[in-house]
N, C-alpha and C. Protein backbone atom coordinates (compact mmCIF):
# COMPACT_ATOMS: atom_id res chain seq x y z
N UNK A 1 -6.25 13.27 -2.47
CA UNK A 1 -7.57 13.25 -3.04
C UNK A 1 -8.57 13.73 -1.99
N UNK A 2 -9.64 14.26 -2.03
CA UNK A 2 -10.85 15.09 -1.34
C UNK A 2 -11.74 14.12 -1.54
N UNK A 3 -11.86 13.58 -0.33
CA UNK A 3 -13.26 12.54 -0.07
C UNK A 3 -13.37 11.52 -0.95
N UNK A 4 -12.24 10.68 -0.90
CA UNK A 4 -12.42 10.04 -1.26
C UNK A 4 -14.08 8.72 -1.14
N UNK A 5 -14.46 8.49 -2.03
CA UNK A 5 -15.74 7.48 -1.67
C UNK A 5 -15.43 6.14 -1.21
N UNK A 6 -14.03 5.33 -1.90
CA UNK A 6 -13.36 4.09 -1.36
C UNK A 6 -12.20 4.39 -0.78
N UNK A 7 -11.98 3.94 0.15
CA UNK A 7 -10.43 3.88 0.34
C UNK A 7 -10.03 2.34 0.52
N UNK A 8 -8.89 1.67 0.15
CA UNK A 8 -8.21 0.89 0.22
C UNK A 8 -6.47 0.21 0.54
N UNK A 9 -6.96 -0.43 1.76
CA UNK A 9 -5.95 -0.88 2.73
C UNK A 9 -5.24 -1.80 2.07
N UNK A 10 -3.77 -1.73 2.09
CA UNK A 10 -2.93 -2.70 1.24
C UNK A 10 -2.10 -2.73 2.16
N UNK A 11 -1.91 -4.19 2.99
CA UNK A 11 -0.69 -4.24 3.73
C UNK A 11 0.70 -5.07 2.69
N UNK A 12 1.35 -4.68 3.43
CA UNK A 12 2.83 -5.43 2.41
C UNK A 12 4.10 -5.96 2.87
N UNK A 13 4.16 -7.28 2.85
CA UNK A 13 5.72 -7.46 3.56
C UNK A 13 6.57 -8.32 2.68
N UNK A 14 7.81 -7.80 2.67
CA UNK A 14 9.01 -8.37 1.73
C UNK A 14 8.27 -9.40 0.19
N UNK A 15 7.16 -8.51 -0.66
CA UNK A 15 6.61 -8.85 -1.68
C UNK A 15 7.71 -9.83 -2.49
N UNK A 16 7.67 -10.43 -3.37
CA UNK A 16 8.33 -10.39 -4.34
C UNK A 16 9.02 -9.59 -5.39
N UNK A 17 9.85 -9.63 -6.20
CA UNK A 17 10.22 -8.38 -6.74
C UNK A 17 9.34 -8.72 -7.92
N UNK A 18 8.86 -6.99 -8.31
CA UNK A 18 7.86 -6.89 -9.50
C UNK A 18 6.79 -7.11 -8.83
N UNK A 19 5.85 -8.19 -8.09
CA UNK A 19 4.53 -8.25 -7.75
C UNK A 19 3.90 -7.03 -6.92
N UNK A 20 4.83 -6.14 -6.46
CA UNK A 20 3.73 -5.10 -5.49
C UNK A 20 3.36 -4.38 -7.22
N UNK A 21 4.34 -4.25 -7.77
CA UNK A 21 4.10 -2.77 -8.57
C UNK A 21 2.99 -3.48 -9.84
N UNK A 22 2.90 -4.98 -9.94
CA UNK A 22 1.63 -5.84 -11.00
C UNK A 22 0.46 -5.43 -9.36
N UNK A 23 0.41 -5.50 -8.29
CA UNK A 23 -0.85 -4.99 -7.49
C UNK A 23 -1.11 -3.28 -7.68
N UNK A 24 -0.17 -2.56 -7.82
CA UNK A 24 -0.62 -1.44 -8.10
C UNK A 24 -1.22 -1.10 -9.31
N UNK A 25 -0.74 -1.68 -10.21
CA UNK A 25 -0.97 -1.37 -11.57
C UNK A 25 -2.87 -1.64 -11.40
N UNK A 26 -2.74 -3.31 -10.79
CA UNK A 26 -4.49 -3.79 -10.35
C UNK A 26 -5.00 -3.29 -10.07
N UNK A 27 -4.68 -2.36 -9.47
CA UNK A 27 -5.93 -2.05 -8.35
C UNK A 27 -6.20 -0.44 -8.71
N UNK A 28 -5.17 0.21 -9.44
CA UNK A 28 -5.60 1.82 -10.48
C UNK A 28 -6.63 0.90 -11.55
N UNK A 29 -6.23 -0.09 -12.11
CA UNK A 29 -7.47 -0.47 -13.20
C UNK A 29 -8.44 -0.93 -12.86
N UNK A 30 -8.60 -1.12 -11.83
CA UNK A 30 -9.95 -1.41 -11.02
C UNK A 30 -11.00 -0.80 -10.85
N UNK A 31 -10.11 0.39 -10.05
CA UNK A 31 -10.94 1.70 -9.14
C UNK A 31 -11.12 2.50 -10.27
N UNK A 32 -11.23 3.21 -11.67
CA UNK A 32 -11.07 3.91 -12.30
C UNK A 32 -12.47 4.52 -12.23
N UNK A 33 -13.66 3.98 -11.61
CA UNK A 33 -14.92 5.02 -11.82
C UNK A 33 -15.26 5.17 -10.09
N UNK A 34 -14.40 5.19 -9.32
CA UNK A 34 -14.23 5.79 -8.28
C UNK A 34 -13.52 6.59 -7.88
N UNK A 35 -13.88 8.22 -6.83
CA UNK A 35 -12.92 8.44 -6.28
C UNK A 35 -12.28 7.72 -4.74
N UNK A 36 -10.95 7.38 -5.24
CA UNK A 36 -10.32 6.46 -4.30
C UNK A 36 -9.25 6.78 -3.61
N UNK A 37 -8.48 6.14 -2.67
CA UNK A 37 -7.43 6.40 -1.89
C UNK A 37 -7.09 4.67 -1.63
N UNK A 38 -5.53 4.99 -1.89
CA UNK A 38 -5.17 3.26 -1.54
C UNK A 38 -3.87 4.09 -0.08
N UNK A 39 -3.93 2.80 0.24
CA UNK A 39 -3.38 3.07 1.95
C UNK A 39 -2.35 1.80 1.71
N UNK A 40 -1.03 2.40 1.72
CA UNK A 40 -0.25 0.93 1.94
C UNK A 40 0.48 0.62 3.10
N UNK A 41 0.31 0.18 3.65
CA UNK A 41 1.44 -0.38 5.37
C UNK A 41 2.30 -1.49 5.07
N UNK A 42 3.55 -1.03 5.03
CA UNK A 42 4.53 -1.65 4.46
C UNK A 42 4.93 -2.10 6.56
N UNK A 43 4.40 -3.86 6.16
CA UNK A 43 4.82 -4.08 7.67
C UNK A 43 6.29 -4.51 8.45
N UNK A 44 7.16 -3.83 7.82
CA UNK A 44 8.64 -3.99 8.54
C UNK A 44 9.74 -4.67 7.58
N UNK A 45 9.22 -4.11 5.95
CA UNK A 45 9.68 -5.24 4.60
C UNK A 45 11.56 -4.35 4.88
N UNK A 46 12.36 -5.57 4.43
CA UNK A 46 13.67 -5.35 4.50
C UNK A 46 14.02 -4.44 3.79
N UNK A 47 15.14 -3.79 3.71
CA UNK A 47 15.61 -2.99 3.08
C UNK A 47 15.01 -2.43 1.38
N UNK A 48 15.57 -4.09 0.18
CA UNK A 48 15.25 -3.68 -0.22
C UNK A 48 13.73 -3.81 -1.30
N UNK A 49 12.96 -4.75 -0.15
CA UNK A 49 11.62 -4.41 -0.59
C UNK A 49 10.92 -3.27 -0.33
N UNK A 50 11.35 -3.08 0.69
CA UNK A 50 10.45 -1.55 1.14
C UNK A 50 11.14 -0.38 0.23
N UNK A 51 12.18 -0.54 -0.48
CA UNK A 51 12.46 0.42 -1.55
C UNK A 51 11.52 0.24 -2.65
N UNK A 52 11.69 -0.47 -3.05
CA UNK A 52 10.17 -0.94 -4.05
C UNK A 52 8.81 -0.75 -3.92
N UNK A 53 8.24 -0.73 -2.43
CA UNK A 53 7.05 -0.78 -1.89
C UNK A 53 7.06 1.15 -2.11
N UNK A 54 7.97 1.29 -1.51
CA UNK A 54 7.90 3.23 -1.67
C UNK A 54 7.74 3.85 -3.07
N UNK A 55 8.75 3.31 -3.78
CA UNK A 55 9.05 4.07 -5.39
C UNK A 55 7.89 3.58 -5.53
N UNK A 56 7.13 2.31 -6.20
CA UNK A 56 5.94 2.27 -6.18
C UNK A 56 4.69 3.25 -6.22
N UNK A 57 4.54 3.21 -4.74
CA UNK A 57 3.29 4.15 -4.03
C UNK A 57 3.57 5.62 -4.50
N UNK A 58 5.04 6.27 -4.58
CA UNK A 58 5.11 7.40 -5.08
C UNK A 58 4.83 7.63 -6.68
N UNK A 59 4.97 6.29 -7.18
CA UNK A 59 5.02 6.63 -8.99
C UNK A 59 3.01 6.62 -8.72
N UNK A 60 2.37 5.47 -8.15
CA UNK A 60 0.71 5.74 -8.77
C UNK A 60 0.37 6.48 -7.30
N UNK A 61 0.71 7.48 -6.32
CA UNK A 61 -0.08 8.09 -5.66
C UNK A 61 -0.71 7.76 -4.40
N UNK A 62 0.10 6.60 -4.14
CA UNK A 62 -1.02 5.95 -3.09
C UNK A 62 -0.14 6.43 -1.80
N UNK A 63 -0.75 6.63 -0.46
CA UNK A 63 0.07 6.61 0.55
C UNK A 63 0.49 5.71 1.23
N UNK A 64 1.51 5.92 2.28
CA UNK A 64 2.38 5.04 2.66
C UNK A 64 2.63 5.35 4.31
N UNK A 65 2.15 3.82 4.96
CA UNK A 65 2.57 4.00 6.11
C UNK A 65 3.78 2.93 6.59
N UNK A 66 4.84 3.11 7.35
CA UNK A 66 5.59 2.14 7.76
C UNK A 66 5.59 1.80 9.10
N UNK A 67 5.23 0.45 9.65
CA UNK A 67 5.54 0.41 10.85
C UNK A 67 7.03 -0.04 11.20
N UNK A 68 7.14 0.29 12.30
CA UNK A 68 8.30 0.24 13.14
C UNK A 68 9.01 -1.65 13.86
N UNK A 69 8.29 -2.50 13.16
CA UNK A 69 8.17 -3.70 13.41
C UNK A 69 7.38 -4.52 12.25
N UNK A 70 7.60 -5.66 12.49
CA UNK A 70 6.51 -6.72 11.93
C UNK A 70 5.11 -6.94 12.77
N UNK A 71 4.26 -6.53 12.42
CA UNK A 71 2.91 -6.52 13.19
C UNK A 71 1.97 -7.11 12.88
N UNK A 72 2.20 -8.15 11.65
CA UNK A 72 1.44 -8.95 11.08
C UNK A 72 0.18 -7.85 10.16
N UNK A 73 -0.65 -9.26 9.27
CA UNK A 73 -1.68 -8.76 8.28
C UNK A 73 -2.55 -7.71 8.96
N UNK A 74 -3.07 -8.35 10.67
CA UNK A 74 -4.34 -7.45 10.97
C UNK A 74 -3.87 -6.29 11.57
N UNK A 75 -3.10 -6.13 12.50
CA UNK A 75 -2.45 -5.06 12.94
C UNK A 75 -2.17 -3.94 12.09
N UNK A 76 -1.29 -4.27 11.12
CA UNK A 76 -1.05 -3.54 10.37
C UNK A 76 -2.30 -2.63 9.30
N UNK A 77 -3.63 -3.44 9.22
CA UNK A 77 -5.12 -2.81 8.51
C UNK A 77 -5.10 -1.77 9.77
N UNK A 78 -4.93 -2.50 10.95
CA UNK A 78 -6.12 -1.32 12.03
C UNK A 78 -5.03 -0.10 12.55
N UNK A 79 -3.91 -0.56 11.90
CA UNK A 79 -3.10 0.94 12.24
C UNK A 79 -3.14 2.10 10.87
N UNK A 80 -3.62 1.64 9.67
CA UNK A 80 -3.86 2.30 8.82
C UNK A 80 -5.14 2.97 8.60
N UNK A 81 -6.23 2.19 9.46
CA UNK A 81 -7.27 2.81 9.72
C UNK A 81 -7.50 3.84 11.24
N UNK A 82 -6.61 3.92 11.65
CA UNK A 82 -6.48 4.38 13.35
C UNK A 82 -6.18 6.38 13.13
């Protein structure tokens, strides 16, 4: 997306199954009279949550960062904003 006006930071670790993709669904019906960008940092989720966290972000568009560790909630915002 081109300039976006919001962007939004979604960190994520070993969600539940089904609850990331009920937050995605949230947060497209949210933003709908903005242009937006969602940012997800999947912070070190096991195998196969972070399969979920990906298919996800690829089905509504959002990008995806992974860190290389568990870096906790704040770490993980200021590396998506970095």
């Amino acid at each position: 997306m081109i300039n976006p006006t919001v962007t939004l930071v979604v960190p994520a670790y070993n969600p539940p199954k089904g609850h990331f993709e009920e937050c995605c669904r949230s947060i497209n019906g949210q933003l709908t009279q903005f242009a937006f960008e969602v940012i997800v940092v999947d912070d070190h989720s096991d195998k196969d949550s972070a399969r979920e966290i990906s298919e996800a972000c690829g089905r509504f568009g959002f990008g995806l960062l992974r860190n290389g560790g568990n870096l906790g909630v704040s770490r993980s915002r200021n590396e998506a904003m970095s």
